[in-house]
Structures are given as C-alpha cells and as structure tokens.
PDB file of N, CA and C in Angstrom:
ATOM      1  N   UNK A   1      11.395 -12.629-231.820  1.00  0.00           N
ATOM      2  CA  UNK A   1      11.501 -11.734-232.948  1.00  0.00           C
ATOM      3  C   UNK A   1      11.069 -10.314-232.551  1.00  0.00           C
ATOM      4  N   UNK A   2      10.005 -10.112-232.202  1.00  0.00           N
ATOM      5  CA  UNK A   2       9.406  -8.801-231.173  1.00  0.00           C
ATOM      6  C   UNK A   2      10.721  -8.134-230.393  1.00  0.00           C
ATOM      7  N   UNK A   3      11.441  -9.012-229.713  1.00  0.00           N
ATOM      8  CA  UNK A   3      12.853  -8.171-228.712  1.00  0.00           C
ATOM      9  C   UNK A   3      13.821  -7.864-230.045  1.00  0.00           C
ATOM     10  N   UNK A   4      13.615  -8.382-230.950  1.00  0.00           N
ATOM     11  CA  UNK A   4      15.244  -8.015-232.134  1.00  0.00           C
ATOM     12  C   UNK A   4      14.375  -6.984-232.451  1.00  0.00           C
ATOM     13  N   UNK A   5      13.375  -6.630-232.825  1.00  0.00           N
ATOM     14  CA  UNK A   5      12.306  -5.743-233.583  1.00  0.00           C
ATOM     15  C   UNK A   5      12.565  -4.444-232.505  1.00  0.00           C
ATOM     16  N   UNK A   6      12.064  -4.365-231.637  1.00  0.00           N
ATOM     17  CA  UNK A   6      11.708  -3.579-230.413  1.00  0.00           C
ATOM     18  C   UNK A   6      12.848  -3.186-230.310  1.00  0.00           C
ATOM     19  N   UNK A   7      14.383  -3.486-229.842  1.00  0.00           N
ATOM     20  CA  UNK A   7      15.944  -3.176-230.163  1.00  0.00           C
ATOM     21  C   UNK A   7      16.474  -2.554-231.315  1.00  0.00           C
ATOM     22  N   UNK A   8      15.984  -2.545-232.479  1.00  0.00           N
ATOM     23  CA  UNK A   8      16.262  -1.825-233.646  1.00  0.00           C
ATOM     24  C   UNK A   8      15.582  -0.517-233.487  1.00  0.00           C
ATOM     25  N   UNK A   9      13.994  -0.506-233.352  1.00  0.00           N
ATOM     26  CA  UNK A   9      13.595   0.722-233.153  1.00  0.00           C
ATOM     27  C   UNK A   9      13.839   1.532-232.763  1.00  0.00           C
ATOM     28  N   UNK A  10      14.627   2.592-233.218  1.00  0.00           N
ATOM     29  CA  UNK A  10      15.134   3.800-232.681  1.00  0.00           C
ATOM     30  C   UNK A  10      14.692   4.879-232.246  1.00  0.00           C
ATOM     31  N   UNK A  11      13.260   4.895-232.658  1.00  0.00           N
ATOM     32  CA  UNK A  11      12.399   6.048-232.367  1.00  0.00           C
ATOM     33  C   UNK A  11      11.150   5.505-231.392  1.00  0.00           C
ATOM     34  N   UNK A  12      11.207   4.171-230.911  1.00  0.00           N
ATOM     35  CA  UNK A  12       9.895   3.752-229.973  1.00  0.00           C
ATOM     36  C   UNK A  12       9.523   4.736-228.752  1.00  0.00           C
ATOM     37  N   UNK A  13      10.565   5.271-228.006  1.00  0.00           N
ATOM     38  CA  UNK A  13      10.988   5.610-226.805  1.00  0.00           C
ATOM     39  C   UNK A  13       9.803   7.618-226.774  1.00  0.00           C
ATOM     40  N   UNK A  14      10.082   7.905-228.555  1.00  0.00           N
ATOM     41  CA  UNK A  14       9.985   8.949-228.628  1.00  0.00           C
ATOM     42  C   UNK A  14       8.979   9.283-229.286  1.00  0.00           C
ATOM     43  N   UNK A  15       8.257   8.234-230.041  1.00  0.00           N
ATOM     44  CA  UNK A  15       7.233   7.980-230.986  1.00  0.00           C
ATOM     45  C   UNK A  15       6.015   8.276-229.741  1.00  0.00           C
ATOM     46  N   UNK A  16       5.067   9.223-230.689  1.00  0.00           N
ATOM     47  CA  UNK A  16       3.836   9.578-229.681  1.00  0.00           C
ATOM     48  C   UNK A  16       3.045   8.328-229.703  1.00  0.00           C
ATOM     49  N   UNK A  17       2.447   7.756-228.841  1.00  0.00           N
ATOM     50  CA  UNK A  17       1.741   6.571-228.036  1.00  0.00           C
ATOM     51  C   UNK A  17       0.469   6.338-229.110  1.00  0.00           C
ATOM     52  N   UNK A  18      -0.246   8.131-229.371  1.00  0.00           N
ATOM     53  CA  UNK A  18      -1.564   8.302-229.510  1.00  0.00           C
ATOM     54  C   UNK A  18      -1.678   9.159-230.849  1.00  0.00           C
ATOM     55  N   UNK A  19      -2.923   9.213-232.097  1.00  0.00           N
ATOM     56  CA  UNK A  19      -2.559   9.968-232.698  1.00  0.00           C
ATOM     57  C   UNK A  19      -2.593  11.580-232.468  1.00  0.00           C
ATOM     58  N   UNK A  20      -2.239  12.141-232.870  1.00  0.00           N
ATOM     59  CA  UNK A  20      -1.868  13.775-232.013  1.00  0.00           C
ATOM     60  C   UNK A  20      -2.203  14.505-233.956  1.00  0.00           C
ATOM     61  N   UNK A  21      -3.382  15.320-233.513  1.00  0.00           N
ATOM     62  CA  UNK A  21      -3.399  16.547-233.843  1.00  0.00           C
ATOM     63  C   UNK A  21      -2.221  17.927-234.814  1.00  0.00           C
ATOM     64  N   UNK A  22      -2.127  18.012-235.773  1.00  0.00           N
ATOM     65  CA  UNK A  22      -1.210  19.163-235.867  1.00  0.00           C
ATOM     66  C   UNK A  22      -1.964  20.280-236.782  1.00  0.00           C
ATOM     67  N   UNK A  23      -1.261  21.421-236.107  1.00  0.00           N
ATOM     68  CA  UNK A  23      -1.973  23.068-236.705  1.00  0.00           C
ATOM     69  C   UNK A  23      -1.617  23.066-237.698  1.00  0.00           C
ATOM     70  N   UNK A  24      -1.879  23.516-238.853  1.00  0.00           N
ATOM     71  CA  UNK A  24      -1.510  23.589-240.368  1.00  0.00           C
ATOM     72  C   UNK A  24      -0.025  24.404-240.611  1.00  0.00           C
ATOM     73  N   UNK A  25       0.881  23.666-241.466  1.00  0.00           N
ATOM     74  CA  UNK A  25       2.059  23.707-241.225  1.00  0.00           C
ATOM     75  C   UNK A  25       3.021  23.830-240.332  1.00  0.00           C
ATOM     76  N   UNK A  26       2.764  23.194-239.416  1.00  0.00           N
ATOM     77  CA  UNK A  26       3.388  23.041-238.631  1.00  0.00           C
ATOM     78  C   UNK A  26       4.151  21.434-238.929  1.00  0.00           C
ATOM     79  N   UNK A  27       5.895  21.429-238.738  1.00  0.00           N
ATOM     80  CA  UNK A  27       6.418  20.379-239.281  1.00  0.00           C
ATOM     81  C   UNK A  27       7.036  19.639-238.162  1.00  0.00           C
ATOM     82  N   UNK A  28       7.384  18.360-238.434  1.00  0.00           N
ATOM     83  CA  UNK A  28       7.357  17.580-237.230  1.00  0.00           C
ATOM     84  C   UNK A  28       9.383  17.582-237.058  1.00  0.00           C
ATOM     85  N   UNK A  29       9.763  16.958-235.518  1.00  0.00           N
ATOM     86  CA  UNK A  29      11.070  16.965-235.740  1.00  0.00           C
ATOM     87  C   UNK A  29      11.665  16.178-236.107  1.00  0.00           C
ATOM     88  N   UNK A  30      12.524  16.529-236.742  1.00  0.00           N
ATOM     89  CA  UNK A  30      13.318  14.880-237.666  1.00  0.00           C
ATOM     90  C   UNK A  30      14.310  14.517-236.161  1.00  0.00           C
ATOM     91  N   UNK A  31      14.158  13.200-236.463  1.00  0.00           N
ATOM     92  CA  UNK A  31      15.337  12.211-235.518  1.00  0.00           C
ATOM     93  C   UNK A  31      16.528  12.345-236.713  1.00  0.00           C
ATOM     94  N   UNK A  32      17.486  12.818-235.804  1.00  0.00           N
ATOM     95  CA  UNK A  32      18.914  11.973-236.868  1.00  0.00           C
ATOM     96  C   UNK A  32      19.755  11.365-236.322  1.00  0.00           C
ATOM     97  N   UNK A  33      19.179  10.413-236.800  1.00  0.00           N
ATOM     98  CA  UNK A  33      19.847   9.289-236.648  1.00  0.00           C
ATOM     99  C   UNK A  33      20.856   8.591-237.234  1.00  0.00           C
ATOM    100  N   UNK A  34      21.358   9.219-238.550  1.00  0.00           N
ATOM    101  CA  UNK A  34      22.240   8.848-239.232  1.00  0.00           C
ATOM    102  C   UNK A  34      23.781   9.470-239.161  1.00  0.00           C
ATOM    103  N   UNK A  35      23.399  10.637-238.920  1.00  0.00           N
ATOM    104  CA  UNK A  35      24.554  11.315-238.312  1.00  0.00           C
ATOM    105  C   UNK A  35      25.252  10.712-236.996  1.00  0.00           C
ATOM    106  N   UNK A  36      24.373  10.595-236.255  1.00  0.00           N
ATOM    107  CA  UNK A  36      24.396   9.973-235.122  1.00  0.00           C
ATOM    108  C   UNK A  36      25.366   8.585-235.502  1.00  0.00           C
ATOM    109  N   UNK A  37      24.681   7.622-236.047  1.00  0.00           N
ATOM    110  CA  UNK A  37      25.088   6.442-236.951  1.00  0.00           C
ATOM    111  C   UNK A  37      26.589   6.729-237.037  1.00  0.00           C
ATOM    112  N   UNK A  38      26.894   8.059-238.001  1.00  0.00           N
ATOM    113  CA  UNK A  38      27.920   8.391-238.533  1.00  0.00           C
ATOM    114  C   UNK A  38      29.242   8.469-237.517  1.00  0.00           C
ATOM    115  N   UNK A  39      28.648   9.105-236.186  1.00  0.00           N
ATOM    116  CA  UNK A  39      30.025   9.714-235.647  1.00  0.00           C
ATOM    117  C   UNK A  39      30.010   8.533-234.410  1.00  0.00           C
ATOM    118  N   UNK A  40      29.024   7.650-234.276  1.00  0.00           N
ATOM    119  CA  UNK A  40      29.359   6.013-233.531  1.00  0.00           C
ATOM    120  C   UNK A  40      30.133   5.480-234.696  1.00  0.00           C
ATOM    121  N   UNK A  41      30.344   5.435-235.831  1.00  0.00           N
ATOM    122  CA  UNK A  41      30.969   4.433-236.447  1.00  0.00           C
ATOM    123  C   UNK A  41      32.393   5.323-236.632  1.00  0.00           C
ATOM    124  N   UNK A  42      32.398   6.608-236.808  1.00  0.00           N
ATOM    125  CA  UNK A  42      33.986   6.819-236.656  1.00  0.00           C
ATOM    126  C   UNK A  42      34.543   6.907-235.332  1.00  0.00           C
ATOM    127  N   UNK A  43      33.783   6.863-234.041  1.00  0.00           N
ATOM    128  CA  UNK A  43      34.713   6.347-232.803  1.00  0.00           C
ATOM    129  C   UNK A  43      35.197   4.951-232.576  1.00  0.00           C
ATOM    130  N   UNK A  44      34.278   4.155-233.415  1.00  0.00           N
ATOM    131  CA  UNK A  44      34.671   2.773-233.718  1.00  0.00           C
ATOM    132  C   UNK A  44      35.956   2.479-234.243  1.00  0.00           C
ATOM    133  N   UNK A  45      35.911   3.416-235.317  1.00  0.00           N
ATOM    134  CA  UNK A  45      37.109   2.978-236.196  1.00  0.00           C
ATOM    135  C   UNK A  45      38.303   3.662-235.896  1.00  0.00           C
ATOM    136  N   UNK A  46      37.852   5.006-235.279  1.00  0.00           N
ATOM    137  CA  UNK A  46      39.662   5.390-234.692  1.00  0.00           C
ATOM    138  C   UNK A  46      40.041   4.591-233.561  1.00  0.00           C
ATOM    139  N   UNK A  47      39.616   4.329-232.739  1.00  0.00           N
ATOM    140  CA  UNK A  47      39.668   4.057-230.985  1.00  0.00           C
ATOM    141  C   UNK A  47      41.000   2.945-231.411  1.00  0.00           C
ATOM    142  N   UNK A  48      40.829   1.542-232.191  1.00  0.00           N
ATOM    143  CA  UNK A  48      42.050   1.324-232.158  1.00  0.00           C
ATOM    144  C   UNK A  48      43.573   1.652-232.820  1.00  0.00           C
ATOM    145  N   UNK A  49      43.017   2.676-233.841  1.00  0.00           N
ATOM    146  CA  UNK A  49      44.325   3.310-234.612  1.00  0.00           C
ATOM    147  C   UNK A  49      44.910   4.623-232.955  1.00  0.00           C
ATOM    148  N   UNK A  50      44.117   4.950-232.291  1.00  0.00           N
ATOM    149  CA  UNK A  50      44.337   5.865-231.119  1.00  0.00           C
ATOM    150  C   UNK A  50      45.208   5.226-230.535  1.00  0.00           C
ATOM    151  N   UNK A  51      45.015   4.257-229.866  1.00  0.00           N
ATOM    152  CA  UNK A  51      45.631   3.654-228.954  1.00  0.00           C
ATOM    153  C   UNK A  51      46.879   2.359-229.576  1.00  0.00           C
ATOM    154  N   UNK A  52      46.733   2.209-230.631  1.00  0.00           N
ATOM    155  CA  UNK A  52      48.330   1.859-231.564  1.00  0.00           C
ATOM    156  C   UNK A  52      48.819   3.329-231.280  1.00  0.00           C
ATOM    157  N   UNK A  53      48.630   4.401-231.457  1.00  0.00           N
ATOM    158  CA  UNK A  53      49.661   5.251-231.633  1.00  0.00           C
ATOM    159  C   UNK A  53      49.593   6.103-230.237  1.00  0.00           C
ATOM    160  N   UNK A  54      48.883   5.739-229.234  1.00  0.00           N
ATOM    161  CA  UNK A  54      49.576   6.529-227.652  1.00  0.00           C
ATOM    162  C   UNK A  54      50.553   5.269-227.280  1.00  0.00           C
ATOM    163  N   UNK A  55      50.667   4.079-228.253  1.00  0.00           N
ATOM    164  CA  UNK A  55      51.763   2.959-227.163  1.00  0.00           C
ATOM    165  C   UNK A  55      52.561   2.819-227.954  1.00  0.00           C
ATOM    166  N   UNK A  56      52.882   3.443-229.250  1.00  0.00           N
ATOM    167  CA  UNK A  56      54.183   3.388-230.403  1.00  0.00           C
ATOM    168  C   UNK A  56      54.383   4.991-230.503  1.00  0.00           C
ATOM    169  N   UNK A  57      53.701   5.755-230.177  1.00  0.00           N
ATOM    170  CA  UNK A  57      54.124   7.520-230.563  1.00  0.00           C
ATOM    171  C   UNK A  57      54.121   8.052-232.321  1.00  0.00           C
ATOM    172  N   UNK A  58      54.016   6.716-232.970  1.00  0.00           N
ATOM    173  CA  UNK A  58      53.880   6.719-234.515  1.00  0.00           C
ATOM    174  C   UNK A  58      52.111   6.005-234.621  1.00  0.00           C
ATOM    175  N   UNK A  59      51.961   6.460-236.209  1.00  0.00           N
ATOM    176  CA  UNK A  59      50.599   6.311-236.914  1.00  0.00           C
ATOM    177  C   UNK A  59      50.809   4.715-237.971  1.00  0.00           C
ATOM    178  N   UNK A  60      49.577   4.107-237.843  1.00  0.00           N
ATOM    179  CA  UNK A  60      50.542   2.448-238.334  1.00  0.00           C
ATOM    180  C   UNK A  60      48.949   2.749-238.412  1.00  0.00           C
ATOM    181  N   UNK A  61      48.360   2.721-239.900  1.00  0.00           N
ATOM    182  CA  UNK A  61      46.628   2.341-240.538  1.00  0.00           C
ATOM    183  C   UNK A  61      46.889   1.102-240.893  1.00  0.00           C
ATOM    184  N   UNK A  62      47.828   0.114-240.751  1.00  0.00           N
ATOM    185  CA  UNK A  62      47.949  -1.088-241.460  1.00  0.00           C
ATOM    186  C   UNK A  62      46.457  -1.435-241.159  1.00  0.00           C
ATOM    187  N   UNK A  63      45.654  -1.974-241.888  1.00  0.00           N
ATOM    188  CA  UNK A  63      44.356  -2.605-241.826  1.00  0.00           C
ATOM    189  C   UNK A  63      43.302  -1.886-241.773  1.00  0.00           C
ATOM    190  N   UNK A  64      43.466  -0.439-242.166  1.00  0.00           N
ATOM    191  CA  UNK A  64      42.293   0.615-241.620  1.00  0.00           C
ATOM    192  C   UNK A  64      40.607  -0.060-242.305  1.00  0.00           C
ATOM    193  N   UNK A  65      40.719  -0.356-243.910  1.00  0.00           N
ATOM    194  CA  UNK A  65      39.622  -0.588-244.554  1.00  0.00           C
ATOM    195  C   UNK A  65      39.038  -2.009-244.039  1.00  0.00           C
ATOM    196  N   UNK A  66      39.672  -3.223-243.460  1.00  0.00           N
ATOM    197  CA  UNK A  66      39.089  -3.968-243.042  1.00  0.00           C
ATOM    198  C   UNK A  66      38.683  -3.869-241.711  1.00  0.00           C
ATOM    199  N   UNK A  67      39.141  -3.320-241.009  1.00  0.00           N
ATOM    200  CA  UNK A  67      38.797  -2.780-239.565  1.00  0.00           C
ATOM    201  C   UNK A  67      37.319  -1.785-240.045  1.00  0.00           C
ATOM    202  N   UNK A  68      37.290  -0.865-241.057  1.00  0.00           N
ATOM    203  CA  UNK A  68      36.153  -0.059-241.275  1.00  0.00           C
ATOM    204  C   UNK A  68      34.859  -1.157-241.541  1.00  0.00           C
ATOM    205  N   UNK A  69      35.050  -2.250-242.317  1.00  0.00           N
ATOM    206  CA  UNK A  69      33.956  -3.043-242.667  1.00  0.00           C
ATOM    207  C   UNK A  69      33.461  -3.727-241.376  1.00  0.00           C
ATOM    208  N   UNK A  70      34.248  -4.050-240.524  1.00  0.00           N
ATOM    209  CA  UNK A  70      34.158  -5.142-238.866  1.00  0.00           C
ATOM    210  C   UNK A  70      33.425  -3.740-238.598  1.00  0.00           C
ATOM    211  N   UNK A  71      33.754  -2.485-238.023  1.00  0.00           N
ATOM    212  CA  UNK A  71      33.194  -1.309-237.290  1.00  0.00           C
ATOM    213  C   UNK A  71      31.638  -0.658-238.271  1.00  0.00           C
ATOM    214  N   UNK A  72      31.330  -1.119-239.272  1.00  0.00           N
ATOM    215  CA  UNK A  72      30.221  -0.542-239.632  1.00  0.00           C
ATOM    216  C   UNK A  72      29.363  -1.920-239.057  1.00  0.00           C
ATOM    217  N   UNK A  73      29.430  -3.374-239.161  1.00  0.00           N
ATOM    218  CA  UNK A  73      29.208  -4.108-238.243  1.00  0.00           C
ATOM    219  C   UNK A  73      28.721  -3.893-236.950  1.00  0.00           C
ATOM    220  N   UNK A  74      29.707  -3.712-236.535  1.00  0.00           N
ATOM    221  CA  UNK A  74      29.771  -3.141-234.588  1.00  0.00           C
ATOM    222  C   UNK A  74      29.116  -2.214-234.466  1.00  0.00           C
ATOM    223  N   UNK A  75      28.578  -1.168-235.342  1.00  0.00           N
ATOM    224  CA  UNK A  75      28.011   0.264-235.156  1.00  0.00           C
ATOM    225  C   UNK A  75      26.916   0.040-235.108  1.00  0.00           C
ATOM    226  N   UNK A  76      25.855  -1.186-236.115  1.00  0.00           N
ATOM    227  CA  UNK A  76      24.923  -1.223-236.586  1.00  0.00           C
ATOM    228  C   UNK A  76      24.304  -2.306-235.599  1.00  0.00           C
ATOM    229  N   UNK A  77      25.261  -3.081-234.426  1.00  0.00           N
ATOM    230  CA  UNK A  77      24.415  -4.013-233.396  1.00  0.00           C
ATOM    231  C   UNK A  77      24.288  -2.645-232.443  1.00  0.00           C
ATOM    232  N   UNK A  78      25.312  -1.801-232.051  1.00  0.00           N
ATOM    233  CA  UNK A  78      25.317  -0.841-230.870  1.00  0.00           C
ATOM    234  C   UNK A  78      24.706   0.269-230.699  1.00  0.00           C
ATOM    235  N   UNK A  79      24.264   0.493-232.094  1.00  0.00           N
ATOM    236  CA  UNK A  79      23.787   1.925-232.616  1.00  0.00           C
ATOM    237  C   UNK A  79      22.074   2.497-231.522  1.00  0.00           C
ATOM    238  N   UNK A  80      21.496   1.211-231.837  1.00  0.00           N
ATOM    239  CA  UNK A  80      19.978   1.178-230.771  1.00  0.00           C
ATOM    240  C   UNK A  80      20.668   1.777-229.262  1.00  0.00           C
ATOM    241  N   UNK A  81      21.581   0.948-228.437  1.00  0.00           N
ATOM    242  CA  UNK A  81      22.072   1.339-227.182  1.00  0.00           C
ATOM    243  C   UNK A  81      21.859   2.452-227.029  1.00  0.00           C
ATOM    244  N   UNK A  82      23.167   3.113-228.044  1.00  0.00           N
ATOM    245  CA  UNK A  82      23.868   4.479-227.814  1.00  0.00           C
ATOM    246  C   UNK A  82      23.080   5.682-227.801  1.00  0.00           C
ATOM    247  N   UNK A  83      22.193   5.313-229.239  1.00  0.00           N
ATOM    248  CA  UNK A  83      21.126   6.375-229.265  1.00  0.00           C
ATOM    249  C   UNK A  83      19.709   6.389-228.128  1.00  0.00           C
ATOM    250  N   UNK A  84      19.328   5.499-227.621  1.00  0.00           N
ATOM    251  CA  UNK A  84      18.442   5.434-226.748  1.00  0.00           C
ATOM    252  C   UNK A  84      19.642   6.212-225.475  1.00  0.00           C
ATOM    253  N   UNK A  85      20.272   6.401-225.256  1.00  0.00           N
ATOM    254  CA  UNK A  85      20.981   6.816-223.698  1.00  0.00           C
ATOM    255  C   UNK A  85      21.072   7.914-224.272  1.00  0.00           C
ATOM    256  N   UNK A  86      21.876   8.702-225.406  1.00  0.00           N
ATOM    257  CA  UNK A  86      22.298   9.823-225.406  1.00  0.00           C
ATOM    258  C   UNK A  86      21.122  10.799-226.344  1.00  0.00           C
ATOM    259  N   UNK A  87      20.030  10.069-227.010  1.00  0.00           N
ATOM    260  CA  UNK A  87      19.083  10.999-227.637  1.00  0.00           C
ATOM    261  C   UNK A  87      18.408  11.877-226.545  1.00  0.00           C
ATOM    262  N   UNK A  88      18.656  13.250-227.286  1.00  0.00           N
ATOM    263  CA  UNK A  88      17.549  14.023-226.100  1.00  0.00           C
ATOM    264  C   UNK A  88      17.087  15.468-227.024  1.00  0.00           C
ATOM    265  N   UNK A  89      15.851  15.399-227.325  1.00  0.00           N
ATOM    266  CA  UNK A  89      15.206  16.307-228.250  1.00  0.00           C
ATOM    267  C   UNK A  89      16.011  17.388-227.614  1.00  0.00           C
ATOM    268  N   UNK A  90      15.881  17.764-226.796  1.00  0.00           N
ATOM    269  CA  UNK A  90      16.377  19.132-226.167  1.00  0.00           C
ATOM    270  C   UNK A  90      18.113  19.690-226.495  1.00  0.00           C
ATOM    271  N   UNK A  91      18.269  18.490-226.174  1.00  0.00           N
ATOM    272  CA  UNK A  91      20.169  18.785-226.744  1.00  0.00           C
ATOM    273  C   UNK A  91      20.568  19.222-228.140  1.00  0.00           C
ATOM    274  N   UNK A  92      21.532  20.208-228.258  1.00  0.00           N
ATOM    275  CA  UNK A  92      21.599  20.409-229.903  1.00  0.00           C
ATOM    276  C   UNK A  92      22.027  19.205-230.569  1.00  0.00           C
ATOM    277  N   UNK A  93      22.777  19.078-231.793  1.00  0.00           N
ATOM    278  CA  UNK A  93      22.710  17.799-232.310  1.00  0.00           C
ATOM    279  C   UNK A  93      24.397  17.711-232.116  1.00  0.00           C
ATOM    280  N   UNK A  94      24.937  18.357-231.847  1.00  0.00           N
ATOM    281  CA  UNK A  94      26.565  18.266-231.875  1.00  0.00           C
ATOM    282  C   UNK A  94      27.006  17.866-230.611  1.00  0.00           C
ATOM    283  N   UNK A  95      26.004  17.980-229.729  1.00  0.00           N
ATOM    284  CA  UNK A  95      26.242  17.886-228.481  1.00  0.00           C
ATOM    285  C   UNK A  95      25.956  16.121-228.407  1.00  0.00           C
ATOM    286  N   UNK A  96      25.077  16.006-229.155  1.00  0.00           N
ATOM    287  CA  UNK A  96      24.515  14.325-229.060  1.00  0.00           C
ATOM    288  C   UNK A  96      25.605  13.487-229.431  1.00  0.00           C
ATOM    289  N   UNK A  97      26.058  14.076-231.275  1.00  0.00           N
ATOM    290  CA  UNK A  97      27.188  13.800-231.891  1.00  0.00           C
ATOM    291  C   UNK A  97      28.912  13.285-231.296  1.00  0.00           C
ATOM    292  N   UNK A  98      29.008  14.668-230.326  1.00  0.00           N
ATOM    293  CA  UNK A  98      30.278  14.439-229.064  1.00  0.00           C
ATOM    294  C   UNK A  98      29.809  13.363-227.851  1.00  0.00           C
ATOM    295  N   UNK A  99      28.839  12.747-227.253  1.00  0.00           N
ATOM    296  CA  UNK A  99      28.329  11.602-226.592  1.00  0.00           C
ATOM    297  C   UNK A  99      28.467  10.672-227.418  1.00  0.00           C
ATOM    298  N   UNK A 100      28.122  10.391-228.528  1.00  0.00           N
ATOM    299  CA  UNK A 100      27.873   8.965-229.274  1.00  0.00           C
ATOM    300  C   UNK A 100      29.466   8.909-229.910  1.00  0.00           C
ATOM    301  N   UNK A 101      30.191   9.567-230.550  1.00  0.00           N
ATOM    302  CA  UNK A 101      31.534   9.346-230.962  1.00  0.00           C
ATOM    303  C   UNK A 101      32.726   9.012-229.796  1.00  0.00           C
ATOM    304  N   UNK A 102      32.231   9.516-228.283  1.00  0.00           N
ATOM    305  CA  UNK A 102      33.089   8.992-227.752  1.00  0.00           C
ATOM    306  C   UNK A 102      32.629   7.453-227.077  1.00  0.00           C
ATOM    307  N   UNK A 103      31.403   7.200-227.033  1.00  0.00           N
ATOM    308  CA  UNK A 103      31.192   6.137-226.799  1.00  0.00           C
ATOM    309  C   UNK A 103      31.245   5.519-228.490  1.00  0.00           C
ATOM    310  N   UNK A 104      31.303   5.321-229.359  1.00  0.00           N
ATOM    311  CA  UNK A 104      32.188   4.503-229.832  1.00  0.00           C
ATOM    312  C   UNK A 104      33.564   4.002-229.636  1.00  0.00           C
ATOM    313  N   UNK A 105      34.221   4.675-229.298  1.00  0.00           N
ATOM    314  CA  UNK A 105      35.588   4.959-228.477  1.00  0.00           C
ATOM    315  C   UNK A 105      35.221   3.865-227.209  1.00  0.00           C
ATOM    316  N   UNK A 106      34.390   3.370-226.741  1.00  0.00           N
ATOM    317  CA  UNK A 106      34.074   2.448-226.030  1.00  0.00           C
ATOM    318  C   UNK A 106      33.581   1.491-226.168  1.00  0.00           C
ATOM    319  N   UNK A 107      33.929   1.078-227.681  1.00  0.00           N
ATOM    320  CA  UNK A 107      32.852   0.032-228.246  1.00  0.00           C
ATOM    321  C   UNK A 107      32.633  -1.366-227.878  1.00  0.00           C
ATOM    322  N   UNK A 108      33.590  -1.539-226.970  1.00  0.00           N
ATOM    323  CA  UNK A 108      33.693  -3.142-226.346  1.00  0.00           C
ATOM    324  C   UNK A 108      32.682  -3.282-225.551  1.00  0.00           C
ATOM    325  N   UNK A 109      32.296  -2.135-224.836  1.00  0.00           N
ATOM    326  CA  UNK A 109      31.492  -2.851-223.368  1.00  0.00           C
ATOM    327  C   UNK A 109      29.830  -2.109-224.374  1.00  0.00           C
ATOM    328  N   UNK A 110      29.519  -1.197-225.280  1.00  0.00           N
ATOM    329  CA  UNK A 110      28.574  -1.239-225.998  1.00  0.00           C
ATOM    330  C   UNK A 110      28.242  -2.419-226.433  1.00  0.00           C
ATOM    331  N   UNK A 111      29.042  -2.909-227.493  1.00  0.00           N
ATOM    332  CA  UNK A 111      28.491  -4.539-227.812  1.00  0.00           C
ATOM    333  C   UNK A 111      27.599  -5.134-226.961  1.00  0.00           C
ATOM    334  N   UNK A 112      28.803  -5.452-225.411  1.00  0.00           N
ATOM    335  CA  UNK A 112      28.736  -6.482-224.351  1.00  0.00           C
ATOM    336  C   UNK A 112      27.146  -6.041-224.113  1.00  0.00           C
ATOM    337  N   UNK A 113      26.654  -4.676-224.089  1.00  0.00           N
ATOM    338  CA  UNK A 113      25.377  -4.167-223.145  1.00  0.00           C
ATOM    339  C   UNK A 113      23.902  -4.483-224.940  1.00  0.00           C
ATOM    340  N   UNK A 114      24.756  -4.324-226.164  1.00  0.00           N
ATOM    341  CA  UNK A 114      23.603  -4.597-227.138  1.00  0.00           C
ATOM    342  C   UNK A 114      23.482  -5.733-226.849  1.00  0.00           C
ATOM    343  N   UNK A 115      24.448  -7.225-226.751  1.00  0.00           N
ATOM    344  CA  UNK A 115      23.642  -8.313-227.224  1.00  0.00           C
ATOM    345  C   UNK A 115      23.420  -8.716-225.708  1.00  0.00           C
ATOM    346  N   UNK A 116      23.481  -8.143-224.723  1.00  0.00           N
ATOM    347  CA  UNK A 116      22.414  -8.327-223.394  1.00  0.00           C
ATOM    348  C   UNK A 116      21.367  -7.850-223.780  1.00  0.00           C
ATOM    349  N   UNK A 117      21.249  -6.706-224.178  1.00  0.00           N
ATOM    350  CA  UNK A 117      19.409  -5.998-224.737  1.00  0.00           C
ATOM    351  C   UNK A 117      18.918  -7.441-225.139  1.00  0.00           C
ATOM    352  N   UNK A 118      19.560  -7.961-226.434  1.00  0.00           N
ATOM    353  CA  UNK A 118      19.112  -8.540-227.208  1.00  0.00           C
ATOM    354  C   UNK A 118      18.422 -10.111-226.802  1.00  0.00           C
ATOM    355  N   UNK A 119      19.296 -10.235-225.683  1.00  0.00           N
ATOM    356  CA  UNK A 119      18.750 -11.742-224.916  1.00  0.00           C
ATOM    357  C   UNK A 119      17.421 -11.934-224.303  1.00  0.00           C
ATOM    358  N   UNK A 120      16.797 -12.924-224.678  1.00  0.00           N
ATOM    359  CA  UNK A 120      15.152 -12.949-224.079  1.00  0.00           C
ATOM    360  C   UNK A 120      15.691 -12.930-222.765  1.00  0.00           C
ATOM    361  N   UNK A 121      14.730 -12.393-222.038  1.00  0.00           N
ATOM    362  CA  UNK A 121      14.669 -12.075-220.090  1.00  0.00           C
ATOM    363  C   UNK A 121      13.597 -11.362-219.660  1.00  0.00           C
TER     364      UNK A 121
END
C-alpha cells in the first residue's frame, strides 16, 4: 500500500524533508499539477484521432467521448510518471505543458513504465 501511496504523490520528490522557516509574506510555489493533468490527458485523447487521420488523410471522431472516459483513466495511472520526469521548478509552465502533452502522445509505453513503478521490487 506504501508503493501505490508513494506513486501517487506528486509532490514527494519536491516536498522539503525538514520544517523550513519563512520571512513574513513571503508565499510558497504552487505545483500545477492539474494543468499538467490537463494537457497529459489531451495528448491521450488526440494521439489516436492523429494517427486515424495521417493513414486516411480524413478526420473520423467516431468514438471520441468514449475514448475521452478510457484516456482520463490512462492519464490518472501515468500522470505520477510524467510529472516526476518532466517537473522542474525552474522551467516555465508551458514549457512543462509541451513535455507532458507530447508524452501523452506516447501513452502506451507510459502505462507500460506506471504499472512497473507500481510493482513491489
């Protein structure tokens, strides 16, 4: 239970160890993570309407809304991965945004690498 726990945590990596001190108003940095969230789950969901239409040259959404419910799924096992590799306080957030949307766009071998995290070892 500790490894499913420890895998969800999105902020362990970045979370201060110790308690730390702050000067009066001084405000802390938000993680976003939801945005983040946001643009992994729409590389999810285009990647196969993309590639129906580079091998037909036409647009075919047949199934878009049930494919969206499977990909908020898929977003929410992969989401820990993606953001632990591509979070970096230093990077602006659009820059993080363009890393995590195209690795949704790769969402097969994400899975394959979450539910390895996820295996006791």
């Amino acid at each position: 239970m500790n490894t499913l726990i420890r895998y969800f945590d999105l902020v362990a990596d970045v979370r201060p160890r110790h308690a730390k001190a702050k000067a009066a108003g001084e405000t802390s940095r938000e993680l976003h993570w939801l945005p983040q969230y946001i643009a992994l789950l729409l590389g999810i969901v285009v990647q196969p309407f993309i590639q129906r239409y580079m091998t037909s040259g036409a647009w075919n959404l047949a199934g878009l809304w049930g494919w969206v419910a499977a990909s908020a799924f898929i977003a929410v096992v992969a989401l820990p991965a993606v953001y632990r590799r591509s979070f970096d306080p230093e990077k602006p957030l659009p820059v993080q945004l363009a890393v995590i949307f195209s690795s949704g766009m790769g969402w097969q071998s994400l899975v394959g690498a979450a539910l390895k995290g996820l295996q006791p070892g």
